[in-house]
PDB file of N, CA and C in Angstrom:
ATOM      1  N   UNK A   1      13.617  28.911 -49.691  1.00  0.00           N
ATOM      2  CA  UNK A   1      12.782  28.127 -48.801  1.00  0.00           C
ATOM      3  C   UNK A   1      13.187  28.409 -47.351  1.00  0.00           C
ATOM      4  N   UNK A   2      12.061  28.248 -46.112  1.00  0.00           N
ATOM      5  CA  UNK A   2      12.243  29.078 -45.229  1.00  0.00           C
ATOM      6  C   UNK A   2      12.407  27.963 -44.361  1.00  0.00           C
ATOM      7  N   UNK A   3      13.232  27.412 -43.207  1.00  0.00           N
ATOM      8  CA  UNK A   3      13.715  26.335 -42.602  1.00  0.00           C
ATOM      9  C   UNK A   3      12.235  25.978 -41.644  1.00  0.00           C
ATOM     10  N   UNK A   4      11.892  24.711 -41.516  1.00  0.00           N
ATOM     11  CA  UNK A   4      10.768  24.706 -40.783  1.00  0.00           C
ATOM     12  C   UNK A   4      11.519  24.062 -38.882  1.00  0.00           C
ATOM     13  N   UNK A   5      12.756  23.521 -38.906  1.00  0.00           N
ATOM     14  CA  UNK A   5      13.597  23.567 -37.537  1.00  0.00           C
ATOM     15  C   UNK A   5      13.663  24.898 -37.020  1.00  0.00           C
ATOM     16  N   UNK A   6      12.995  25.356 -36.115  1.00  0.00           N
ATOM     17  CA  UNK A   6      13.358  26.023 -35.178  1.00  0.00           C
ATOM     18  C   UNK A   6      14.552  26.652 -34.914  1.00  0.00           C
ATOM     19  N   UNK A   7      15.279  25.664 -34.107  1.00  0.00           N
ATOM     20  CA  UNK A   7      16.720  26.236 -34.477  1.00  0.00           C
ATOM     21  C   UNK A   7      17.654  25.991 -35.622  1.00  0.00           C
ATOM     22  N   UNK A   8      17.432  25.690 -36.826  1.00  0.00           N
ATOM     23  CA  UNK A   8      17.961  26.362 -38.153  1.00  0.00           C
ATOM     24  C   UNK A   8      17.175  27.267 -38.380  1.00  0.00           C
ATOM     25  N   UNK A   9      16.039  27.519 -38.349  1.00  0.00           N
ATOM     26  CA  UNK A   9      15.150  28.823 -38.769  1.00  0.00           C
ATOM     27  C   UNK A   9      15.626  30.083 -37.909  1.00  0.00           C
ATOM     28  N   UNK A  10      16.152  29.957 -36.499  1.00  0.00           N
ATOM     29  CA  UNK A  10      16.847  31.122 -35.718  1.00  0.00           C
ATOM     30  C   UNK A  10      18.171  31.433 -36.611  1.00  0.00           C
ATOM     31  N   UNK A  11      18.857  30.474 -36.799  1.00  0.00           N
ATOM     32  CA  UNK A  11      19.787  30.715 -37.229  1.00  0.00           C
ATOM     33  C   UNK A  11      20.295  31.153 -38.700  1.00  0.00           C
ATOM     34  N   UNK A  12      18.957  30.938 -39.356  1.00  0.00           N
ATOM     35  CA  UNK A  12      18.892  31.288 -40.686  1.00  0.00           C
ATOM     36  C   UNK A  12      18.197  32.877 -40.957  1.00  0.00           C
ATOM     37  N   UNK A  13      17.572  33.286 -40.109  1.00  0.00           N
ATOM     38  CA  UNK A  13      16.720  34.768 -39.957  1.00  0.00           C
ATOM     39  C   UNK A  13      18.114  35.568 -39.788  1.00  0.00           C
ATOM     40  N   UNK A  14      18.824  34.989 -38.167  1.00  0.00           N
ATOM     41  CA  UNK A  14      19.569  35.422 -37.718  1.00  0.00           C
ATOM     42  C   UNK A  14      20.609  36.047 -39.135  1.00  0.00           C
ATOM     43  N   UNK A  15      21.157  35.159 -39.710  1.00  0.00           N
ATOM     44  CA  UNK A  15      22.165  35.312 -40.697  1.00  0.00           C
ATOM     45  C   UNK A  15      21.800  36.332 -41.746  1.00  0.00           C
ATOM     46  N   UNK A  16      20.231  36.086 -42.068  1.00  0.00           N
ATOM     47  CA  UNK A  16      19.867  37.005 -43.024  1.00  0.00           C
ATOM     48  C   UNK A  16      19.733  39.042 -42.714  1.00  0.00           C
ATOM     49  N   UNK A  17      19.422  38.611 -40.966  1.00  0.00           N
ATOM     50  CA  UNK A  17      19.039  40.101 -40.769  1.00  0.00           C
ATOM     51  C   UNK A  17      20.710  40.662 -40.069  1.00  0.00           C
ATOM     52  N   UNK A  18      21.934  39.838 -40.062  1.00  0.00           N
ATOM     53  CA  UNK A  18      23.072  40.578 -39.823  1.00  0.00           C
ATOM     54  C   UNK A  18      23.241  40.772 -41.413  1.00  0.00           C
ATOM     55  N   UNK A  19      23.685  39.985 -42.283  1.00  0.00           N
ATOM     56  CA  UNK A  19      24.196  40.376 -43.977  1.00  0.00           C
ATOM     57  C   UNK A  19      23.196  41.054 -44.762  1.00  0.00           C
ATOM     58  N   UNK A  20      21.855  40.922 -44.611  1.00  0.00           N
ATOM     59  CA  UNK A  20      21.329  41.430 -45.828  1.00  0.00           C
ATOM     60  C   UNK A  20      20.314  42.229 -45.064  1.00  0.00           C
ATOM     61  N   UNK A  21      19.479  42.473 -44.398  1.00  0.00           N
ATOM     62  CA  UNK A  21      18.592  43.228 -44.241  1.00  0.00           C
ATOM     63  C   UNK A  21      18.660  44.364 -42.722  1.00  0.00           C
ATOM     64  N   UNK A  22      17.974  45.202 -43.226  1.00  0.00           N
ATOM     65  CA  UNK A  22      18.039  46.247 -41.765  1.00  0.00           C
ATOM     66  C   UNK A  22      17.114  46.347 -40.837  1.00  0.00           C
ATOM     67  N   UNK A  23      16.152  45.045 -40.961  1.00  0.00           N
ATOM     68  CA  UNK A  23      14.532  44.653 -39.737  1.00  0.00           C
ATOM     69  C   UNK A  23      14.323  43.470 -40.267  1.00  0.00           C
ATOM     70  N   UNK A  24      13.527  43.472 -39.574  1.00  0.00           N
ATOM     71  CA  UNK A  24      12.422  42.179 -39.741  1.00  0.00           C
ATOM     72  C   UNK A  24      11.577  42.442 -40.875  1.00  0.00           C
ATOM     73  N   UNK A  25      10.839  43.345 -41.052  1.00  0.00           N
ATOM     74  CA  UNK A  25       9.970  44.033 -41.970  1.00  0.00           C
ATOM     75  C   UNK A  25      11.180  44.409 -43.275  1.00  0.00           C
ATOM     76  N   UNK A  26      12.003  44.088 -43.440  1.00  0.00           N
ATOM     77  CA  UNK A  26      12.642  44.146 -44.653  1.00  0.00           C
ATOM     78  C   UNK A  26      12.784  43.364 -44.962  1.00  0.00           C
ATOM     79  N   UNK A  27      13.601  41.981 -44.319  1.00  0.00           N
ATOM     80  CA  UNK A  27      13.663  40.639 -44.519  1.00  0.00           C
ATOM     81  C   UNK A  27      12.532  39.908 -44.931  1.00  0.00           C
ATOM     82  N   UNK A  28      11.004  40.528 -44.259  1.00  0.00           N
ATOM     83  CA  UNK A  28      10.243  39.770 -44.683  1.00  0.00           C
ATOM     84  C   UNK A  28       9.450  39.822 -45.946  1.00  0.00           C
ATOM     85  N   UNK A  29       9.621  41.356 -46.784  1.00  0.00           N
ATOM     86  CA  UNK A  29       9.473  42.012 -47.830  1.00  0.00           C
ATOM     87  C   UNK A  29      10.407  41.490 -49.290  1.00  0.00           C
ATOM     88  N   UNK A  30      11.535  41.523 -48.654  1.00  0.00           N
ATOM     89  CA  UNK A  30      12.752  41.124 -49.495  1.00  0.00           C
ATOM     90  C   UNK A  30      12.459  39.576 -49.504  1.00  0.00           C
ATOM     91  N   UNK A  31      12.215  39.072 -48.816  1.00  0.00           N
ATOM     92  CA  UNK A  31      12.264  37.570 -48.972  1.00  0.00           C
ATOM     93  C   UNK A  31      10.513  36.693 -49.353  1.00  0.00           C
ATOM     94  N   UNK A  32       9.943  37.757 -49.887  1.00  0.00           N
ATOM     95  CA  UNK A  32       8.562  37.753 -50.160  1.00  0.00           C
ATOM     96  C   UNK A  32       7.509  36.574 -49.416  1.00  0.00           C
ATOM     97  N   UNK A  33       7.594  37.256 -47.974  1.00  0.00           N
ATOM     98  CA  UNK A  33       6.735  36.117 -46.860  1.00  0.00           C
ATOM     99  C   UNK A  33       6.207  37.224 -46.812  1.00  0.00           C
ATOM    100  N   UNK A  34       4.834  36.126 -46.653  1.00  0.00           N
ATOM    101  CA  UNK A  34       3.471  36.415 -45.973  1.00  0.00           C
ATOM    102  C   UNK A  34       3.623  36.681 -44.903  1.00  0.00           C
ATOM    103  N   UNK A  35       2.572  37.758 -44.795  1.00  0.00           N
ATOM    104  CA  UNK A  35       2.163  38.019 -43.331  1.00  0.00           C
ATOM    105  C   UNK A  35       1.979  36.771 -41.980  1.00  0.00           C
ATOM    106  N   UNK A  36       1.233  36.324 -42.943  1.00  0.00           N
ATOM    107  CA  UNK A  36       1.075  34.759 -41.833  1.00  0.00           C
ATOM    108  C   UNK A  36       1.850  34.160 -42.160  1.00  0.00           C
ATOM    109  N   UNK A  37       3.268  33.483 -43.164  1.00  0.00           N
ATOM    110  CA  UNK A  37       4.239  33.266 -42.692  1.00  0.00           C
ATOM    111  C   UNK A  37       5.267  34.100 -41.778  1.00  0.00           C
ATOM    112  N   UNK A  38       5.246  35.439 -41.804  1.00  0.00           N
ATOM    113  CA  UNK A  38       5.881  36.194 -40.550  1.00  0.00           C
ATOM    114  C   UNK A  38       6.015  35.785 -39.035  1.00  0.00           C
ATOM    115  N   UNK A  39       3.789  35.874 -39.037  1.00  0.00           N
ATOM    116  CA  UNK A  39       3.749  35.420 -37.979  1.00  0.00           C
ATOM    117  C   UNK A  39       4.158  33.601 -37.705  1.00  0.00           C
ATOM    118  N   UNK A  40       3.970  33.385 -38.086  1.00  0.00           N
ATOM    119  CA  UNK A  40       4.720  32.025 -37.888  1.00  0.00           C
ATOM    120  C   UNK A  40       6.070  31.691 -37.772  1.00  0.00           C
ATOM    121  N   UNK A  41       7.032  32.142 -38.432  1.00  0.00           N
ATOM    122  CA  UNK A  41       8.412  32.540 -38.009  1.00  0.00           C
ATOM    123  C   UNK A  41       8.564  32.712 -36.773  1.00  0.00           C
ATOM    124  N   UNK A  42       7.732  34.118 -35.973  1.00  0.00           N
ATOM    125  CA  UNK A  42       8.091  34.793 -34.985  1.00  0.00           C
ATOM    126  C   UNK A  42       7.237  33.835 -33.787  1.00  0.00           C
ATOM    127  N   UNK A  43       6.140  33.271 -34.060  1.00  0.00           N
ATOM    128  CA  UNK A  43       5.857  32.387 -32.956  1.00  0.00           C
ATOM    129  C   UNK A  43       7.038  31.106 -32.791  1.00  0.00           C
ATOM    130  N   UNK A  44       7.504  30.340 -33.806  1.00  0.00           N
ATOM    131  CA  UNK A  44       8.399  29.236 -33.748  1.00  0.00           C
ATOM    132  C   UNK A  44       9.415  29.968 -33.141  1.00  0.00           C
ATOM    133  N   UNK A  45       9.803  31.239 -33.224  1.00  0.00           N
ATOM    134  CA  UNK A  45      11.129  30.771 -32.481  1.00  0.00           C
ATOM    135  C   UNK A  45      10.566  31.453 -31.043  1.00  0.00           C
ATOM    136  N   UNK A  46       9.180  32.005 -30.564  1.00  0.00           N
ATOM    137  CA  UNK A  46       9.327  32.794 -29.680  1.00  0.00           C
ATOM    138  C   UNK A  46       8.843  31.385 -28.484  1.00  0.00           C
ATOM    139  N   UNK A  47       8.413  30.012 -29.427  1.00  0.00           N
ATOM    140  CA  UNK A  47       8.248  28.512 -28.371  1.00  0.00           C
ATOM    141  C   UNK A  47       9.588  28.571 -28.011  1.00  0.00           C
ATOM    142  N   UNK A  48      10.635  28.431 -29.064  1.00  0.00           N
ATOM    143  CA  UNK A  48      11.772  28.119 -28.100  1.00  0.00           C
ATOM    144  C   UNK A  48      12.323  29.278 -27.162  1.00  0.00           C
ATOM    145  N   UNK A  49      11.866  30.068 -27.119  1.00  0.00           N
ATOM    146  CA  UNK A  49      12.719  31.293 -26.196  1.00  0.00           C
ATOM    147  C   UNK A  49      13.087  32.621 -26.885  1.00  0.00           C
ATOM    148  N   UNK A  50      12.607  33.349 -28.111  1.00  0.00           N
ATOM    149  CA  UNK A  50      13.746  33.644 -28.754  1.00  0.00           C
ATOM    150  C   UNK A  50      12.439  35.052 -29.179  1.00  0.00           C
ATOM    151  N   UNK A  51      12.867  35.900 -28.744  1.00  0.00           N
ATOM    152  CA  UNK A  51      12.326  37.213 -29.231  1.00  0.00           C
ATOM    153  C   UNK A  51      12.898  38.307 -30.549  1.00  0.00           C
ATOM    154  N   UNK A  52      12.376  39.260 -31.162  1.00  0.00           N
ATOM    155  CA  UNK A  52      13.108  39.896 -32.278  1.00  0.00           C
ATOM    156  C   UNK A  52      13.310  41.336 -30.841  1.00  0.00           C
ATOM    157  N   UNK A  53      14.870  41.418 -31.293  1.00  0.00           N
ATOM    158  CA  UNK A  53      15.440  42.500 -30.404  1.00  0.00           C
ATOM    159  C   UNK A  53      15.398  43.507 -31.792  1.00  0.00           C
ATOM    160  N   UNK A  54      14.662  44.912 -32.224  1.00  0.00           N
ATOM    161  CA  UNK A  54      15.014  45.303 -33.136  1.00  0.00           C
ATOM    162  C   UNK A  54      15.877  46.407 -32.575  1.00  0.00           C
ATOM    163  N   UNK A  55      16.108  46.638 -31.727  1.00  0.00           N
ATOM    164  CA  UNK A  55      17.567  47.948 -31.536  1.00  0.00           C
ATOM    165  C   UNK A  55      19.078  46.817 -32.078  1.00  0.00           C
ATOM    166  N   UNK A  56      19.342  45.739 -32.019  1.00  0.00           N
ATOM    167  CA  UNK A  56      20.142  45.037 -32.792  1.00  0.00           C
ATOM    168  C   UNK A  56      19.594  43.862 -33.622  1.00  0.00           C
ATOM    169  N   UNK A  57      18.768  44.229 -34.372  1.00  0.00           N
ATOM    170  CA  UNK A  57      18.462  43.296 -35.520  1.00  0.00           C
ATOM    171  C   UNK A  57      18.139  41.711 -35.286  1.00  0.00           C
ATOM    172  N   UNK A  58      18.055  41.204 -33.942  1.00  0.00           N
ATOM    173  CA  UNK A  58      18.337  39.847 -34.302  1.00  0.00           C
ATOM    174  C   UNK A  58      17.406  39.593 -33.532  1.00  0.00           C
ATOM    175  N   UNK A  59      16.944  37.891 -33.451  1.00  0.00           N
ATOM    176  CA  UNK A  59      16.304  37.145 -32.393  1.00  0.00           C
ATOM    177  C   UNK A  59      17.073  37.070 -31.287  1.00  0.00           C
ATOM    178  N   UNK A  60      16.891  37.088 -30.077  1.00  0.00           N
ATOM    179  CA  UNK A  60      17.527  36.647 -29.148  1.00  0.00           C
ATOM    180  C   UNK A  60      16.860  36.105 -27.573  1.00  0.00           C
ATOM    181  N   UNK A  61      17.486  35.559 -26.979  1.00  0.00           N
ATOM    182  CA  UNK A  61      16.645  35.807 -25.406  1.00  0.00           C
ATOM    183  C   UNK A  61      16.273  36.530 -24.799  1.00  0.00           C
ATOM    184  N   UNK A  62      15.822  37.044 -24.254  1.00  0.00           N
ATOM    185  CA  UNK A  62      15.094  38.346 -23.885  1.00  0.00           C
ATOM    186  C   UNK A  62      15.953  37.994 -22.147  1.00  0.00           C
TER     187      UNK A  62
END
């Protein structure tokens, strides 16, 4: 189940794409989300501030 808090949901992507996955697009394959749950992921955390950096795997501030 995919955290609907914001910041547990950063922090839970976060965790998944340092230990287990090598993108976003793997994590979201491996963890069998929808497209439109993707996008929804990536809008919630991009309200609070928080972009996908893929040269290091993670969400972060831009």
């Amino acid at each position: 189940m995919i955290p609907q808090d914001p910041v547990i949901l950063l922090s839970f992507v976060n965790m998944k794409l340092r230990d287990t996955y090598s993108n976003f697009d793997a994590m979201v394959e491996g963890l069998d989300i929808s497209s439109q749950e993707a996008d929804s992921i990536i809008e919630k955390l991009r309200q609070i501030g928080y972009e996908y950096d893929a040269a290091r795997n993670q969400f972060e501030r831009p």
